[in-house]
PDB file of N, CA and C in Angstrom:
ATOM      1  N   UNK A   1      56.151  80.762-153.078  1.00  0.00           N
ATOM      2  CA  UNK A   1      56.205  81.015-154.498  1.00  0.00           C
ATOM      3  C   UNK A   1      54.946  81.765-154.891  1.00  0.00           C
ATOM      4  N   UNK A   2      55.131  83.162-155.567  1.00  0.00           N
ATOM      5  CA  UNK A   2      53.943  83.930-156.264  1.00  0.00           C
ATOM      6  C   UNK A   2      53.852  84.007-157.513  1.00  0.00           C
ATOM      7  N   UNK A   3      52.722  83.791-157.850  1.00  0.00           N
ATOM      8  CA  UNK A   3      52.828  83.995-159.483  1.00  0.00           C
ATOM      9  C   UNK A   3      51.757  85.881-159.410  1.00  0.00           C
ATOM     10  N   UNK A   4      52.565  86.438-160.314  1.00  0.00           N
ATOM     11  CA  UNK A   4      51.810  87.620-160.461  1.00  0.00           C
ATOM     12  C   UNK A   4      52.181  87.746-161.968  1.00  0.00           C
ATOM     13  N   UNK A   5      50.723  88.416-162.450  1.00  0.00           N
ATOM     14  CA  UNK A   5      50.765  89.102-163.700  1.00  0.00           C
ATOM     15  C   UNK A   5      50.970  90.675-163.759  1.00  0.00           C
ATOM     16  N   UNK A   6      51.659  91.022-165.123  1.00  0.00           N
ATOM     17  CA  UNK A   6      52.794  92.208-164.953  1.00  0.00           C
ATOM     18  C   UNK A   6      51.943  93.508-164.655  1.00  0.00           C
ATOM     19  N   UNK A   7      50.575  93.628-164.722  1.00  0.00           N
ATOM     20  CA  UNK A   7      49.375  94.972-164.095  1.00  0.00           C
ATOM     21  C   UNK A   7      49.995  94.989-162.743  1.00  0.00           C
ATOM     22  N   UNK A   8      49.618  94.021-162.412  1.00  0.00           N
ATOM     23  CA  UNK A   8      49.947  93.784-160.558  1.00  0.00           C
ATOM     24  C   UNK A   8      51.025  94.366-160.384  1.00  0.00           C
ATOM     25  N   UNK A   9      52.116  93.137-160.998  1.00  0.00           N
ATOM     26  CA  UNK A   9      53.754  93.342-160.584  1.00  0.00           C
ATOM     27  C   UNK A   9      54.386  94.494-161.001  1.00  0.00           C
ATOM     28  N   UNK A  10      53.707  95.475-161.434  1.00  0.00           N
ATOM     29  CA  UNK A  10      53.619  96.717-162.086  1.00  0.00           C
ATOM     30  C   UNK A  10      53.351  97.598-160.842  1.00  0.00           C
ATOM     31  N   UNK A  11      51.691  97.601-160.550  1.00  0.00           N
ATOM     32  CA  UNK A  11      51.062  98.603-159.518  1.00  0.00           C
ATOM     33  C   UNK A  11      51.674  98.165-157.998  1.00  0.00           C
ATOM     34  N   UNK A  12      52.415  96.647-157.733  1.00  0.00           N
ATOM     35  CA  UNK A  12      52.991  96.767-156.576  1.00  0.00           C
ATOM     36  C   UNK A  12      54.421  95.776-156.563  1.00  0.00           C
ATOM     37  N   UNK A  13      54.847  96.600-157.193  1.00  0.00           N
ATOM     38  CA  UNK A  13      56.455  96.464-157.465  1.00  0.00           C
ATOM     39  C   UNK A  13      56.900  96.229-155.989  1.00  0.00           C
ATOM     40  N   UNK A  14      57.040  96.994-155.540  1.00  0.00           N
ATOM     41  CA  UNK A  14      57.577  97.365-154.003  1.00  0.00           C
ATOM     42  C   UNK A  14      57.344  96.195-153.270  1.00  0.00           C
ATOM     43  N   UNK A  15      56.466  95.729-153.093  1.00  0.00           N
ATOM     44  CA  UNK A  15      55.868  94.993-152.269  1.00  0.00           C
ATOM     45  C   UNK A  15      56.746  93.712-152.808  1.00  0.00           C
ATOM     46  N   UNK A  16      56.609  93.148-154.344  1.00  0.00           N
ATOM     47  CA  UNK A  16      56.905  91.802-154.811  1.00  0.00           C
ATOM     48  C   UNK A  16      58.525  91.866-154.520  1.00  0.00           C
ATOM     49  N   UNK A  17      59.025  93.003-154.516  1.00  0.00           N
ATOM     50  CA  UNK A  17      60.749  93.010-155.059  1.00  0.00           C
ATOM     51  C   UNK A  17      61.034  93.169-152.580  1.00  0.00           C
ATOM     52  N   UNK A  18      59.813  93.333-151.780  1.00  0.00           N
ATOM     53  CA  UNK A  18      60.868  93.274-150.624  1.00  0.00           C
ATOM     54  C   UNK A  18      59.975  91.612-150.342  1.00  0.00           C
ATOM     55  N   UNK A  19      59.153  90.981-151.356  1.00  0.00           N
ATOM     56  CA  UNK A  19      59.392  89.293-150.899  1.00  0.00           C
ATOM     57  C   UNK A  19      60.482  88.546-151.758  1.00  0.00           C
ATOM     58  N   UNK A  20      60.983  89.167-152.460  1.00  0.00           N
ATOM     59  CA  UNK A  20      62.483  88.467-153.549  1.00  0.00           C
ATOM     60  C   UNK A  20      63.001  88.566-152.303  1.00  0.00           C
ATOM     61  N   UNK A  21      63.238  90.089-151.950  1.00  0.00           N
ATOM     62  CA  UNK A  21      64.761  89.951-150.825  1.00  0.00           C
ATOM     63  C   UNK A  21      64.706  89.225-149.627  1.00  0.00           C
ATOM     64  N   UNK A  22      63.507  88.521-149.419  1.00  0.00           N
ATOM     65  CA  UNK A  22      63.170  87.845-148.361  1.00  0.00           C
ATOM     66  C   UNK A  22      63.676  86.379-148.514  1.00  0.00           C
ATOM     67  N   UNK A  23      64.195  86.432-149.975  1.00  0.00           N
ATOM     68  CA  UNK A  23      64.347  84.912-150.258  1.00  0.00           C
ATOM     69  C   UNK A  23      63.096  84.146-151.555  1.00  0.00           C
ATOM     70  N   UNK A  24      61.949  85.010-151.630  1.00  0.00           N
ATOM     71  CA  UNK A  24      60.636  83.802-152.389  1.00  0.00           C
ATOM     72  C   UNK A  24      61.229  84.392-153.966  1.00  0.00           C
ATOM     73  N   UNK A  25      60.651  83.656-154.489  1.00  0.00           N
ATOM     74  CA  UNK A  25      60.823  83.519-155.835  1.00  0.00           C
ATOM     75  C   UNK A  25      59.517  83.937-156.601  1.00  0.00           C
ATOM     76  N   UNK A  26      59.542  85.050-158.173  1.00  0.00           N
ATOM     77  CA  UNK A  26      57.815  85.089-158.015  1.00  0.00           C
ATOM     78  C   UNK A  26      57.835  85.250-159.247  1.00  0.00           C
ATOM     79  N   UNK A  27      56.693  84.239-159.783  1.00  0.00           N
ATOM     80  CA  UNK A  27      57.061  84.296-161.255  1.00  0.00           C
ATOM     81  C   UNK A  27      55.745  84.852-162.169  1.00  0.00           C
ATOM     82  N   UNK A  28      56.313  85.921-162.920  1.00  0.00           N
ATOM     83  CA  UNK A  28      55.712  86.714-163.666  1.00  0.00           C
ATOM     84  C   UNK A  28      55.148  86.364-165.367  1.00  0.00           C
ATOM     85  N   UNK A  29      53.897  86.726-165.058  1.00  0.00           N
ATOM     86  CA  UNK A  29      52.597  85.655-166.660  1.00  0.00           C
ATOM     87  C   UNK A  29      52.527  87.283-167.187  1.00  0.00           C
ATOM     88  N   UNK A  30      52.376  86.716-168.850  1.00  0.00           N
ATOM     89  CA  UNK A  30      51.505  87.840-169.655  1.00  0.00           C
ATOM     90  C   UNK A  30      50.210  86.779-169.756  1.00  0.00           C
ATOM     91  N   UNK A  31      49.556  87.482-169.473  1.00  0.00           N
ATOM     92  CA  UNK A  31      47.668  86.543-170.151  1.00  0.00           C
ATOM     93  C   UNK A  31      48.674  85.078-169.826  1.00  0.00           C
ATOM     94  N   UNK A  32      48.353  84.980-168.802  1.00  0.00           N
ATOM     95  CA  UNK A  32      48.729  83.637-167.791  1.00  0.00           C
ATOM     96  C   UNK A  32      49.615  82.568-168.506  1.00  0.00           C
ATOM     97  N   UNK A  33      50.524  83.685-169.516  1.00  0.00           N
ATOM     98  CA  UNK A  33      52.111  82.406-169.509  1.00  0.00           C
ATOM     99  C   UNK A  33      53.086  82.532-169.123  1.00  0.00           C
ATOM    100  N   UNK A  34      54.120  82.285-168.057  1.00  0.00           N
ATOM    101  CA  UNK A  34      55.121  82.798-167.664  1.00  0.00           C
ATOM    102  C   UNK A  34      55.974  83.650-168.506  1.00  0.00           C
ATOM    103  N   UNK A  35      56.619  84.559-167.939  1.00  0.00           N
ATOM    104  CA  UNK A  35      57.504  85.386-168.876  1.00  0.00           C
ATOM    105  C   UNK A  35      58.881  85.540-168.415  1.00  0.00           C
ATOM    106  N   UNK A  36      58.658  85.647-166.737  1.00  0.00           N
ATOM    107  CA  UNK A  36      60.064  86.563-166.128  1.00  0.00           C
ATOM    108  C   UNK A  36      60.291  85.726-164.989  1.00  0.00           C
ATOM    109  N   UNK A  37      61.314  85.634-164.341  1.00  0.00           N
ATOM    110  CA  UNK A  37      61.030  84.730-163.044  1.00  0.00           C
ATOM    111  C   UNK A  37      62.100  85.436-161.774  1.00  0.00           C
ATOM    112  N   UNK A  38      61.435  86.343-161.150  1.00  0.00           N
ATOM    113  CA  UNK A  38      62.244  87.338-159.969  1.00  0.00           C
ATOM    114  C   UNK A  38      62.614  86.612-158.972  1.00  0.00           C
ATOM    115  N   UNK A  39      63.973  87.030-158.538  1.00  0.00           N
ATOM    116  CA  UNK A  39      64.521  86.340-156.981  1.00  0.00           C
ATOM    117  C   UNK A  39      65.265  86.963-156.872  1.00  0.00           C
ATOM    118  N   UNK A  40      65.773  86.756-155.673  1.00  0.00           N
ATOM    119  CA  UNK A  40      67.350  87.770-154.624  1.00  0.00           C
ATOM    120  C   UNK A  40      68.565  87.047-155.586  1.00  0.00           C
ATOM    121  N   UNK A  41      69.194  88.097-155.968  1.00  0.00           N
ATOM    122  CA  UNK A  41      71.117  87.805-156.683  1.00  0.00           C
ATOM    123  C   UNK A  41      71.456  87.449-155.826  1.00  0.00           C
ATOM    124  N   UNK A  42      71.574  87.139-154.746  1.00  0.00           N
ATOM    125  CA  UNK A  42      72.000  85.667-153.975  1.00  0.00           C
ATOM    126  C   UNK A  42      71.713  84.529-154.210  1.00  0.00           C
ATOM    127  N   UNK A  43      70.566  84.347-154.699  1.00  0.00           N
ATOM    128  CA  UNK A  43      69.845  82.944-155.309  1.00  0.00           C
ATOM    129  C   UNK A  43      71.045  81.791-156.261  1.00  0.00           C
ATOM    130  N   UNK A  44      70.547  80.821-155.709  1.00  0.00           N
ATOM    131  CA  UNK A  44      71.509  79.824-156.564  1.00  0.00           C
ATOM    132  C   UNK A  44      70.865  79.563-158.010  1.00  0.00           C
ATOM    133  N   UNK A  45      71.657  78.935-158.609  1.00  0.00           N
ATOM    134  CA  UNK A  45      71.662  79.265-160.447  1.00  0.00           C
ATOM    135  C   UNK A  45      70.086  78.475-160.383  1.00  0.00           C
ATOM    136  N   UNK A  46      69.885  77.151-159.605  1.00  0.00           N
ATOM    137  CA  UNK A  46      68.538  76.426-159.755  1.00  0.00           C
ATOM    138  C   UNK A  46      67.727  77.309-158.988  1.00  0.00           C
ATOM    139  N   UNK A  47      66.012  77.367-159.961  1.00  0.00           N
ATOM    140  CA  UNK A  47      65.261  77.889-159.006  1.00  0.00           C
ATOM    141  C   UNK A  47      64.510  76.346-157.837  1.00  0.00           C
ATOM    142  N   UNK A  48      64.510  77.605-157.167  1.00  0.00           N
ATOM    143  CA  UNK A  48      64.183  76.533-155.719  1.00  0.00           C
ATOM    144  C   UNK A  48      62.860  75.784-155.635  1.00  0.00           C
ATOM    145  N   UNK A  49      61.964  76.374-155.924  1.00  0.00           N
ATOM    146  CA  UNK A  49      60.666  75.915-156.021  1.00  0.00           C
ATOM    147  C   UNK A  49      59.744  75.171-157.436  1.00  0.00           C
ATOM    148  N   UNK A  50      59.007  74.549-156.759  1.00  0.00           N
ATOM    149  CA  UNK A  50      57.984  73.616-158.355  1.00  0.00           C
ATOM    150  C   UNK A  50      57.564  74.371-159.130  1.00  0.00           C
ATOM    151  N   UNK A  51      56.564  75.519-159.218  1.00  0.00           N
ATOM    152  CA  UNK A  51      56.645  76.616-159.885  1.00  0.00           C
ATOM    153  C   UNK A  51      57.115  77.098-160.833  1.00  0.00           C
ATOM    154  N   UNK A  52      58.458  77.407-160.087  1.00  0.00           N
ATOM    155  CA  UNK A  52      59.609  78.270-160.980  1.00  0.00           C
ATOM    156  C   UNK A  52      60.513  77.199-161.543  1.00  0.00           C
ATOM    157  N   UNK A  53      60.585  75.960-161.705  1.00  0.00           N
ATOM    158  CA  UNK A  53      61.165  75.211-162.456  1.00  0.00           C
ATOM    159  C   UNK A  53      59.748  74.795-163.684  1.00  0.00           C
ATOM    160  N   UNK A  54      58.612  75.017-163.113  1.00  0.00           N
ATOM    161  CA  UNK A  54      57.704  74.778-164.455  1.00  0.00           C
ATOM    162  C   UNK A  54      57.602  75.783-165.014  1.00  0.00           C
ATOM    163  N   UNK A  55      57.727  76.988-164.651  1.00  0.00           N
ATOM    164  CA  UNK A  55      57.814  78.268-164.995  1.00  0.00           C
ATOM    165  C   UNK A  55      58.863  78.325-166.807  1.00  0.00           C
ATOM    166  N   UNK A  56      60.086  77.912-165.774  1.00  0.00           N
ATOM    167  CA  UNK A  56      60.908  77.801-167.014  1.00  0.00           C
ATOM    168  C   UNK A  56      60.980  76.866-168.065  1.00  0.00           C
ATOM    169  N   UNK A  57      60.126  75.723-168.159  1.00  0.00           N
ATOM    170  CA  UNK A  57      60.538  74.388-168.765  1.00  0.00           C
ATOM    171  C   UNK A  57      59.212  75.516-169.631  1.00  0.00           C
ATOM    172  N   UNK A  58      58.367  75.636-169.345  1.00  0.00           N
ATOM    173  CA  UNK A  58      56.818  76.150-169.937  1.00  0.00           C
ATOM    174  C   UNK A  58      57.472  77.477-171.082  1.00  0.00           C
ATOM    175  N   UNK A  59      58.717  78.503-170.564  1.00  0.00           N
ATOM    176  CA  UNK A  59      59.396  79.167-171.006  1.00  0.00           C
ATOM    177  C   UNK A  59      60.037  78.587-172.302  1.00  0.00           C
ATOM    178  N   UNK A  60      60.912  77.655-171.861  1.00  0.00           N
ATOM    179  CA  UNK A  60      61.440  77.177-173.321  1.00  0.00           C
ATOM    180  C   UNK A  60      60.836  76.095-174.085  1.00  0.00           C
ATOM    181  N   UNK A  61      59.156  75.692-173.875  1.00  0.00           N
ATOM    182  CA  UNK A  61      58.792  75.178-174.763  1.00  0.00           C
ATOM    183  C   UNK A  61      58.028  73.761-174.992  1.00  0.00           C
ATOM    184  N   UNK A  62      59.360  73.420-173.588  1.00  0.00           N
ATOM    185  CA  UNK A  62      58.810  71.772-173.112  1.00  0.00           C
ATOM    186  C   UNK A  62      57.503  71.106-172.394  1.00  0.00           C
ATOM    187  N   UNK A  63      56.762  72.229-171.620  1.00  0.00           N
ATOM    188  CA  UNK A  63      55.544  71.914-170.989  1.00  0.00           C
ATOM    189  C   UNK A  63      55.133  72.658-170.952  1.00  0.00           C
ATOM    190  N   UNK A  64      53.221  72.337-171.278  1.00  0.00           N
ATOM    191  CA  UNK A  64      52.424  73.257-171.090  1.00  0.00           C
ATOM    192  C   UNK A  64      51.947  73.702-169.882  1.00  0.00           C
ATOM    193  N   UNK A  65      51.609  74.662-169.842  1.00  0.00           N
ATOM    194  CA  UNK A  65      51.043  74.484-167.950  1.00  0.00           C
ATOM    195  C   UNK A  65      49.532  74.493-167.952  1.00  0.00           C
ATOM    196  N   UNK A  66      48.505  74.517-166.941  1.00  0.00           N
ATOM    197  CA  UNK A  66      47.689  74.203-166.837  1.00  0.00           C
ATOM    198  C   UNK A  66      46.457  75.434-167.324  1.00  0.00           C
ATOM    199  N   UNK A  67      45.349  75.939-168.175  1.00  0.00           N
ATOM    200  CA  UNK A  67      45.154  76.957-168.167  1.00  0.00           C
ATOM    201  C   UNK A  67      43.801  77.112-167.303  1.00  0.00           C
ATOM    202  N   UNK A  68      43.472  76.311-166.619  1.00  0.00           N
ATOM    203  CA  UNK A  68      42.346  76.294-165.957  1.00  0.00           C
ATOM    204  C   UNK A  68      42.700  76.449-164.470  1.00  0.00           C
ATOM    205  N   UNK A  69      41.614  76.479-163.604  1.00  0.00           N
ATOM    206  CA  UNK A  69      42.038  76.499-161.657  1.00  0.00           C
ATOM    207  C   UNK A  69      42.107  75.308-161.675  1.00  0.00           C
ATOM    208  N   UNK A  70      42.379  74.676-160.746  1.00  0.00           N
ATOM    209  CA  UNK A  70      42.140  73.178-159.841  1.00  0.00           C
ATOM    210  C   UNK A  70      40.425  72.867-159.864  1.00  0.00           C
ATOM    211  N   UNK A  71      40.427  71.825-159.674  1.00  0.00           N
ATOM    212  CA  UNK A  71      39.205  71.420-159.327  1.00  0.00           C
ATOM    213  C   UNK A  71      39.407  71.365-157.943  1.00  0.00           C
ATOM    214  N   UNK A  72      37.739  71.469-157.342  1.00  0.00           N
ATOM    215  CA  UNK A  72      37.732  71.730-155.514  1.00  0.00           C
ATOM    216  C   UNK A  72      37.713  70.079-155.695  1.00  0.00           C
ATOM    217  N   UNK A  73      38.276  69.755-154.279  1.00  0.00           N
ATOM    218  CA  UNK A  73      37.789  68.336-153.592  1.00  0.00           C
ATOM    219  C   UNK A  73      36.583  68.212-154.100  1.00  0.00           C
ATOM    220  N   UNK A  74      36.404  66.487-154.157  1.00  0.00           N
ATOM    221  CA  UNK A  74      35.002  66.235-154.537  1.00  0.00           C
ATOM    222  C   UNK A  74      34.657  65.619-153.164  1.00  0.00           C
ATOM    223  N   UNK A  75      33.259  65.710-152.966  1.00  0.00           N
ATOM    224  CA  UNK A  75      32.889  65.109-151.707  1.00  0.00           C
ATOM    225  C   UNK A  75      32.479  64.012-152.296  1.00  0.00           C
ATOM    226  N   UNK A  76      32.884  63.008-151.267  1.00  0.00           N
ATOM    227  CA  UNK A  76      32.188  61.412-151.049  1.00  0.00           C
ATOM    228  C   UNK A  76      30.771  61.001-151.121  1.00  0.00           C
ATOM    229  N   UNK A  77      30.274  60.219-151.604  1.00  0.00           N
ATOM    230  CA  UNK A  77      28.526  60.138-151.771  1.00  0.00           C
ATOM    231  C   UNK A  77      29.040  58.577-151.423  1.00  0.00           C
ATOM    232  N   UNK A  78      27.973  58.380-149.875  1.00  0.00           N
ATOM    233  CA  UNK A  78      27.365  57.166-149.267  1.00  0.00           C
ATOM    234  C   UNK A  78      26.290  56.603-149.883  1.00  0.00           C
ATOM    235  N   UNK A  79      25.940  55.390-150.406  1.00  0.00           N
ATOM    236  CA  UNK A  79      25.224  55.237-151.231  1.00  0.00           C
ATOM    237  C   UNK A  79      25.116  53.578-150.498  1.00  0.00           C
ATOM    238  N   UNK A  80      23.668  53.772-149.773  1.00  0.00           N
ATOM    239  CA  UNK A  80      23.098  52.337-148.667  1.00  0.00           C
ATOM    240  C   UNK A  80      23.087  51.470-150.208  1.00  0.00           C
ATOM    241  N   UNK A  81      23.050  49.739-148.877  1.00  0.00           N
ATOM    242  CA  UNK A  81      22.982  48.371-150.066  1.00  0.00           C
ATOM    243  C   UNK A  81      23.679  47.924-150.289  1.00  0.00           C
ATOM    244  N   UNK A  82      23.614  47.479-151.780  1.00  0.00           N
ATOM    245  CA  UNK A  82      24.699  46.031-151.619  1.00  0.00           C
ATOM    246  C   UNK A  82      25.835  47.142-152.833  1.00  0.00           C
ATOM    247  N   UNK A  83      27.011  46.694-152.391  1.00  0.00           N
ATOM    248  CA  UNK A  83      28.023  47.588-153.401  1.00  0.00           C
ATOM    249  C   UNK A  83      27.906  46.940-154.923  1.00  0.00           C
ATOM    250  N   UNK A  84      27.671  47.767-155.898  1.00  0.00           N
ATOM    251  CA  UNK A  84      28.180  47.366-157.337  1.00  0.00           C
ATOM    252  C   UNK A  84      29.024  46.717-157.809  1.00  0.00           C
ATOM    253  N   UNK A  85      30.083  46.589-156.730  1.00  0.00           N
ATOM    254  CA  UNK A  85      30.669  45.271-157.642  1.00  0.00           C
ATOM    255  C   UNK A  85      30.418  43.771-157.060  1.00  0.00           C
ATOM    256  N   UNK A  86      29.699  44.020-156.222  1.00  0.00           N
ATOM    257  CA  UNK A  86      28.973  42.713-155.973  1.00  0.00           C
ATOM    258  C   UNK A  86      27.977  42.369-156.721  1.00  0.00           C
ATOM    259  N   UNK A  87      27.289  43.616-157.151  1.00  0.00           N
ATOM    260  CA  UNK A  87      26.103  42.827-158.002  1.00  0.00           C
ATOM    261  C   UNK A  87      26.559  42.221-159.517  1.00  0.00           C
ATOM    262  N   UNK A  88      27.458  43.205-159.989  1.00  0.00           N
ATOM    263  CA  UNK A  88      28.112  42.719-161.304  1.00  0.00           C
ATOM    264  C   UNK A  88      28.947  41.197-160.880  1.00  0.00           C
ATOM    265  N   UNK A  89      29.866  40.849-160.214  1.00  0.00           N
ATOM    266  CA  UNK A  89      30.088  39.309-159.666  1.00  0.00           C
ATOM    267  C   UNK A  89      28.798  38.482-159.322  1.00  0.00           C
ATOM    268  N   UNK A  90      27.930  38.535-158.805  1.00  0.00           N
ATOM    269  CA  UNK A  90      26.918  37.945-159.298  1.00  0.00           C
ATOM    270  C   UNK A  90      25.977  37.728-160.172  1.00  0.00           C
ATOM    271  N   UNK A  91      26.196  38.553-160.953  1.00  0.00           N
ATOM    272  CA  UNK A  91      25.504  38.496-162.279  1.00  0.00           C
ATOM    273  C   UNK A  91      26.116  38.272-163.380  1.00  0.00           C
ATOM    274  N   UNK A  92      27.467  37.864-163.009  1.00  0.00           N
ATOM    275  CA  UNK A  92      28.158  37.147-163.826  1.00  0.00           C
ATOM    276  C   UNK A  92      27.979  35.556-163.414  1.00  0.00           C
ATOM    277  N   UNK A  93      27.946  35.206-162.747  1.00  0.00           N
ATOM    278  CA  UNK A  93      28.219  34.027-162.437  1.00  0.00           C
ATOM    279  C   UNK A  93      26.566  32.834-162.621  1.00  0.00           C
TER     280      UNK A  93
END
């Protein structure tokens, strides 16, 4: 599943329309809101992928989508001693 905005899907048409015929599905943002959602006319009436079913729900209204990236993994911090919730159970008691 690709999401491209319409500059792109514009300057490389070619390219996005021979991964439709390949089967992928690729769904097209103005200023990152879905607009259009391309696939092969073979495609069954449901789109196939998570994406392109949020694609469309985001389309007619029902969900927002996300406007930020992901956050990276956070790394783990080891931290020697006695764990915090031991000290709070004893300092309750």
């Amino acid at each position: 599943m690709a999401t491209v905005g319409i500059k792109e899907l514009k300057n490389r048409l070619t390219e996005y329309l021979r991964r439709t015929k390949k089967g992928e599905e690729v769904v097209v943002t103005e200023r990152g809101k879905p607009v259009a959602l391309l696939r092969a006319i073979e495609g069954g009436e449901k789109p196939a992928s998570l994406e392109a079913r949020l694609a469309r729900l985001a389309a007619q209204g029902l969900v927002t989508l996300p406007t930020r990236k992901r956050l990276r993994k956070i790394r783990r911090v080891n931290v020697a001693g006695t764990p915090v919730s031991k000290i709070i159970l004893n300092d309750r008691r």
